[in-house]
N, C-alpha and C. Protein backbone atom coordinates (compact mmCIF):
# COMPACT_ATOMS: atom_id res chain seq x y z
N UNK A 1 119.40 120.80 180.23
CA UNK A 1 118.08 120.81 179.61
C UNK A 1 117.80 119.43 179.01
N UNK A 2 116.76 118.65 178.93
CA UNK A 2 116.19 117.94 178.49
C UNK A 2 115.91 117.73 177.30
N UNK A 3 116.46 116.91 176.05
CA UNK A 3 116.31 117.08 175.03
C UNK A 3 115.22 116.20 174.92
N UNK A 4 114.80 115.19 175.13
CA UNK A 4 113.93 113.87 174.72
C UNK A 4 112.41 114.60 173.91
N UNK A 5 112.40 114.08 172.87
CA UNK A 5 111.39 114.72 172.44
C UNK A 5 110.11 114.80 173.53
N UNK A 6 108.74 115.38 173.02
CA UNK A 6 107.64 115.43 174.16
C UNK A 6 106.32 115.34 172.97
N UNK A 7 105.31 115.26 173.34
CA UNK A 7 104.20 115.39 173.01
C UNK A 7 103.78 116.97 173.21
N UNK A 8 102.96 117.46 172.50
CA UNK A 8 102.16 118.89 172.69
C UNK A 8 100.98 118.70 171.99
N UNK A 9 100.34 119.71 172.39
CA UNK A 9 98.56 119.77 172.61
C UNK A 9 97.57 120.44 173.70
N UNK A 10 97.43 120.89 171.81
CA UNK A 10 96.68 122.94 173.16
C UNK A 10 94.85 122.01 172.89
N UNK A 11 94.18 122.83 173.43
CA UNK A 11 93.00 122.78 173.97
C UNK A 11 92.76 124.66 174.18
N UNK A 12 91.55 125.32 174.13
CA UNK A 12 90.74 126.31 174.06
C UNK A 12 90.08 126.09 175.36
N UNK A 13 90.12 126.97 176.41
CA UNK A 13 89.11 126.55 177.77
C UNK A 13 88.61 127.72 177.56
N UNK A 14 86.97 127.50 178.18
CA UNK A 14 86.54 128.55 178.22
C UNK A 14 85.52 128.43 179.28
N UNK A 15 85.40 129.56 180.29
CA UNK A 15 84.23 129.28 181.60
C UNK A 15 83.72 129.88 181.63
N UNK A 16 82.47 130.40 182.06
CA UNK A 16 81.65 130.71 182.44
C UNK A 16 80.76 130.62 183.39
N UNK A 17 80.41 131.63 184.07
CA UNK A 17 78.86 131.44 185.31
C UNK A 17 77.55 131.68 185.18
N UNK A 18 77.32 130.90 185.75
CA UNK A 18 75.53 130.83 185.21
C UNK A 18 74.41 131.21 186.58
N UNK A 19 74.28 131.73 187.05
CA UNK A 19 72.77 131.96 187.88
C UNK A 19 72.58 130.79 188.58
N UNK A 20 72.96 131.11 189.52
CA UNK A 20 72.53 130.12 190.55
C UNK A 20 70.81 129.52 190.23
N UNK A 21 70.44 128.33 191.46
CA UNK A 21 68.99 127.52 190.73
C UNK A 21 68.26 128.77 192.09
N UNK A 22 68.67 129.09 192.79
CA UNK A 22 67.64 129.96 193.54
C UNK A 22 68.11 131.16 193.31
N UNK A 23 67.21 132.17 194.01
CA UNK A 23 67.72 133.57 193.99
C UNK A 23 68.59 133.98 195.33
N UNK A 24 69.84 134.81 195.22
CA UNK A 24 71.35 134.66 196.37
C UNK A 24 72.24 133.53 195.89
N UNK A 25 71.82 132.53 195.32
CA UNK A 25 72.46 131.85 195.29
C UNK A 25 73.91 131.88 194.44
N UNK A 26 74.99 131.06 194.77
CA UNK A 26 76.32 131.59 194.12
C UNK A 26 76.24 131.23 192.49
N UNK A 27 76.64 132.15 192.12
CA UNK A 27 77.29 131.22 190.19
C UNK A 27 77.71 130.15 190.61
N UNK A 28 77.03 129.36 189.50
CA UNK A 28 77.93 128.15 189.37
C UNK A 28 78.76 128.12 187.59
N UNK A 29 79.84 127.59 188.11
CA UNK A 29 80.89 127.65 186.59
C UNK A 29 80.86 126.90 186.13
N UNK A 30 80.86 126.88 184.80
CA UNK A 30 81.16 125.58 183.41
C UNK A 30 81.94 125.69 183.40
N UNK A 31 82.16 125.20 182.12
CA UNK A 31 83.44 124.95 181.52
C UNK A 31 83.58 124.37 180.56
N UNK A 32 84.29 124.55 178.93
CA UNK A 32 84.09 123.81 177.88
C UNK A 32 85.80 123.84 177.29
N UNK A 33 86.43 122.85 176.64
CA UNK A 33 87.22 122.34 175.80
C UNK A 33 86.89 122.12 174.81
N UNK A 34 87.91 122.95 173.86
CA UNK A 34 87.64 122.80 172.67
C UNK A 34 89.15 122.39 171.67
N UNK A 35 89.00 121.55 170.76
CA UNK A 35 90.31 121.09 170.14
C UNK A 35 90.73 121.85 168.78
N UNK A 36 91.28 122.93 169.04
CA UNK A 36 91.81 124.03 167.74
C UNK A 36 92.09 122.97 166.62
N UNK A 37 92.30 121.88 166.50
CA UNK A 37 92.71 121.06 165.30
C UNK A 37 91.91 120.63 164.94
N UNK A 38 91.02 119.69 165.70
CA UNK A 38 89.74 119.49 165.05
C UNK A 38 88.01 119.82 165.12
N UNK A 39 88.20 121.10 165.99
CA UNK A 39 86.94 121.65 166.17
C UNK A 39 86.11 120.92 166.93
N UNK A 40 86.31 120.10 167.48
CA UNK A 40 85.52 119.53 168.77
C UNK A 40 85.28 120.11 169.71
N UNK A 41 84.62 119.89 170.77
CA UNK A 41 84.40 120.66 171.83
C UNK A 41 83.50 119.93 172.49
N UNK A 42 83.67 119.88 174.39
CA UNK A 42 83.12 119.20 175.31
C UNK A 42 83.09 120.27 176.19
N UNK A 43 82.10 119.72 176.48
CA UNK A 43 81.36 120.72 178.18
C UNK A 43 81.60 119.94 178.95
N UNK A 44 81.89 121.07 180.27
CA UNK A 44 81.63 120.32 181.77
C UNK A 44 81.10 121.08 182.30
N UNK A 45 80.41 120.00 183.62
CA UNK A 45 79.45 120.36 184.29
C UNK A 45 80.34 121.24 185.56
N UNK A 46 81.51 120.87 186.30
CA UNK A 46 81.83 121.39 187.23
C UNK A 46 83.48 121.21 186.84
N UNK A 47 84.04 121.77 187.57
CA UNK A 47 85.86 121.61 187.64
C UNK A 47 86.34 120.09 188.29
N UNK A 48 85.69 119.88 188.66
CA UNK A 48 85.83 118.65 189.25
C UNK A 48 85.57 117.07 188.00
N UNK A 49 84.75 117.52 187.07
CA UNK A 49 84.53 116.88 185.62
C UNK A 49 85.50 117.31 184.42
N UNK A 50 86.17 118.08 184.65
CA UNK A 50 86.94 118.78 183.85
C UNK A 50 88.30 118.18 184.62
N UNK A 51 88.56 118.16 185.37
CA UNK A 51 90.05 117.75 185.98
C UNK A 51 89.80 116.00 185.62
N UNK A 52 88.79 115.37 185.74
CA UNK A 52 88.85 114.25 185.49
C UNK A 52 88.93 113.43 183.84
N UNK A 53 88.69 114.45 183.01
CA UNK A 53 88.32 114.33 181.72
C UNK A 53 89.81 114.45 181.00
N UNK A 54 90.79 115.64 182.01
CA UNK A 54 91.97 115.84 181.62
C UNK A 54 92.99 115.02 181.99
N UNK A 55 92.90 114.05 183.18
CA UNK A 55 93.74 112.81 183.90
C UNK A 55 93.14 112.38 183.12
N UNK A 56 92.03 111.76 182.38
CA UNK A 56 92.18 110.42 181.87
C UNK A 56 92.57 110.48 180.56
N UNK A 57 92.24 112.00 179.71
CA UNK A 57 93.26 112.43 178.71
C UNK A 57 94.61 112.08 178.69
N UNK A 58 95.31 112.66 179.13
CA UNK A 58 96.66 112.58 179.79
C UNK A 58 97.19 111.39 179.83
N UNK A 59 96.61 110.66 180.61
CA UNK A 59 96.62 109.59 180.65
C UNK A 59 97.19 108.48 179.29
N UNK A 60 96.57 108.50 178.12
CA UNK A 60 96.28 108.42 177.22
C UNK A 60 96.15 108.92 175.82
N UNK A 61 96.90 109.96 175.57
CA UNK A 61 96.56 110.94 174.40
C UNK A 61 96.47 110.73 173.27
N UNK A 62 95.70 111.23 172.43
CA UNK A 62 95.66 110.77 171.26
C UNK A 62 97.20 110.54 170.69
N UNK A 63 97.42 109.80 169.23
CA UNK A 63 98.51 109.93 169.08
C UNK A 63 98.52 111.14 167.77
N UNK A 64 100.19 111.99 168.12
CA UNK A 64 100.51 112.98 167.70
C UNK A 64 101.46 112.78 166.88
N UNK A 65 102.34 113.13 166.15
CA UNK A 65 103.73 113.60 165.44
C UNK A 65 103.97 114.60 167.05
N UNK A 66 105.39 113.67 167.50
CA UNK A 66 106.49 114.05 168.25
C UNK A 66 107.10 115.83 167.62
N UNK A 67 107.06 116.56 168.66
CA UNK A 67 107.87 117.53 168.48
C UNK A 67 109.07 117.38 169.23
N UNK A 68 109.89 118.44 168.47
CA UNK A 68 111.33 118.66 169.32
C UNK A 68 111.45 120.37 169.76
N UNK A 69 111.76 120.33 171.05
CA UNK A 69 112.03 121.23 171.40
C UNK A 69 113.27 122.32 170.64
């Protein structure tokens, strides 16, 4: 097992579908993040804005106090 400490950090997702712009048309899904620590929260427009929002998160994370497993 891996001892090296790690970073952690939850996020709240939440989706939803909305009515297509015509009638038949499919749901389309949101999607919003929200930060249990500091009550923030961002929308996205598609999963495809949301996967990109989370790579460049990731990427980069705020800085935390290290946990240990």
């Amino acid at each position: 097992m891996d001892n090296r400490p790690y970073h952690h950090h939850s996020f709240i997702l939440s989706l939803w579908a909305e009515g297509g712009a015509r009638p038949n048309a499919p749901p389309v899904w949101r999607f919003s993040l929200e930060d249990p620590h500091t009550d923030q929260r961002r929308g996205f427009k598609d999963l495809a804005e949301l996967m990109r929002f989370l790579e460049e998160w990731a990427a980069v994370p705020p800085e935390e106090p290290l946990m240990d497993e």
